[in-house]
Protein backbone atom coordinates (compact mmCIF):
# COMPACT_ATOMS: atom_id res chain seq x y z
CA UNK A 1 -45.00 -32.80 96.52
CA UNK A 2 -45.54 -35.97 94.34
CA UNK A 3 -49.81 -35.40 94.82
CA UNK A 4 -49.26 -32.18 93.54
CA UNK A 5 -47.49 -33.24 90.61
CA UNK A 6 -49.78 -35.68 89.64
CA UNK A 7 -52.56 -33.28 89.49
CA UNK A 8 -50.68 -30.64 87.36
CA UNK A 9 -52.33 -32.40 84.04
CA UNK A 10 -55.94 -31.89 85.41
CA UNK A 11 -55.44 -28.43 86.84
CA UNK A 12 -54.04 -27.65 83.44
CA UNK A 13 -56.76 -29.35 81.41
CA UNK A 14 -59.40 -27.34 83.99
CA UNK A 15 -57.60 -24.03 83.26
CA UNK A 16 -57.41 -24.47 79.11
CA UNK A 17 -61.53 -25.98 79.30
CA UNK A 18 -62.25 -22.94 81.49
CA UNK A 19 -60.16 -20.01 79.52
CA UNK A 20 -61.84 -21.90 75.86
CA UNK A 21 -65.34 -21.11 76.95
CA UNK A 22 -64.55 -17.85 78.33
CA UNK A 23 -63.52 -16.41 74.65
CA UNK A 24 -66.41 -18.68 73.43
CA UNK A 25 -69.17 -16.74 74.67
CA UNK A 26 -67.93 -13.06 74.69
CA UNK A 27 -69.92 -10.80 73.07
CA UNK A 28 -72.40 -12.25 70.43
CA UNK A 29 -72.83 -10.15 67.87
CA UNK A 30 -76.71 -10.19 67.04
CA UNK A 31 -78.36 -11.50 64.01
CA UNK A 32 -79.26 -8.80 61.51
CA UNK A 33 -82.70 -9.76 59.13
CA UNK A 34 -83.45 -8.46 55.62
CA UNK A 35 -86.64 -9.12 53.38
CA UNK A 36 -86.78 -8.08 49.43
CA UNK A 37 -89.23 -5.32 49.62
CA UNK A 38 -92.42 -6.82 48.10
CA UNK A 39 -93.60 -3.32 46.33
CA UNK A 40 -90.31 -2.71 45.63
CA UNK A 41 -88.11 -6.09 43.68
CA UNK A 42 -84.09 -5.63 44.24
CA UNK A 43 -84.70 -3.44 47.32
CA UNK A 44 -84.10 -4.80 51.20
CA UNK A 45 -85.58 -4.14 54.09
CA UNK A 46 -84.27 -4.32 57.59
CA UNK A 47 -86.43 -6.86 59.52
CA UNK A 48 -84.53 -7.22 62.43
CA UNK A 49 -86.59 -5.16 64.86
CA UNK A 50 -89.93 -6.12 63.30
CA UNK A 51 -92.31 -9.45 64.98
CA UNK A 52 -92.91 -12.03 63.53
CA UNK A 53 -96.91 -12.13 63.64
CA UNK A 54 -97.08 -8.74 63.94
CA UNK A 55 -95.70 -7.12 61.18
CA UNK A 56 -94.80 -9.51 58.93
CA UNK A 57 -95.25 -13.17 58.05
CA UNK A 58 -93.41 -15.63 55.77
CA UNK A 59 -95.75 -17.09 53.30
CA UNK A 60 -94.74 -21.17 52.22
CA UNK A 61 -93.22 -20.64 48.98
CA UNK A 62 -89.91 -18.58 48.18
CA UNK A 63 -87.11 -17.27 49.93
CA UNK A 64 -88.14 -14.99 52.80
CA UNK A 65 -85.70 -13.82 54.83
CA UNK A 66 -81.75 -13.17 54.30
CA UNK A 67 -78.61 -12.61 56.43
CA UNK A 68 -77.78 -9.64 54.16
CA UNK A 69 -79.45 -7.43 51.35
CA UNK A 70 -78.95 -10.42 48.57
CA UNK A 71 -77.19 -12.72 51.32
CA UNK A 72 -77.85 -16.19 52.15
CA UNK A 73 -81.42 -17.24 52.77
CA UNK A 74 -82.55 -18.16 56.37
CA UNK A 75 -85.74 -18.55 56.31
CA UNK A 76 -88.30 -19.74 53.18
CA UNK A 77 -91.43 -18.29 52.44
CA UNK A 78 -92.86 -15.20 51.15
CA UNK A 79 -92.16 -12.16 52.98
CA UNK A 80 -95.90 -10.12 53.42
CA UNK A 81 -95.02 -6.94 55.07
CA UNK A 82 -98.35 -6.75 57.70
CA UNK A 83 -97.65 -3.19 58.78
């Protein structure tokens, strides 16, 4: 009975560690991608389902790519719509 309750404090430490990265990795939510529509200034497009390579590059200078339609920038460069 003693052996047992010296292992309580691991089995409980096991049990937290285990349940913590079980909610940790449910269900990403995936990363949506917007470009400012070079033909069109102010406008968005949705990049998200587009290659990079294949239908679009990102130039060096500028801000290229955005989290949201005027978002945060996350990636620089130029966006050159190859399509």
């Amino acid at each position: 009975m003693n052996k047992l309750a010296k292992l309580l404090p691991a089995l409980a430490l096991v049990l937290g560690a285990t349940l913590a990265m079980a909610m940790n990795f449910a269900n990403p939510q995936p990363m949506q991608v917007f470009a400012e529509d070079p033909e069109n200034p102010g406008q968005f497009i949705d990049v998200t389902s587009l290659e990079p390579g294949v239908d679009y590059i990102c130039d060096q200078t500028g801000d290229c790519l955005y989290d949201a339609p005027n978002g945060n920038v996350v990636q620089q460069g130029t966006f050159i719509d190859l399509r």
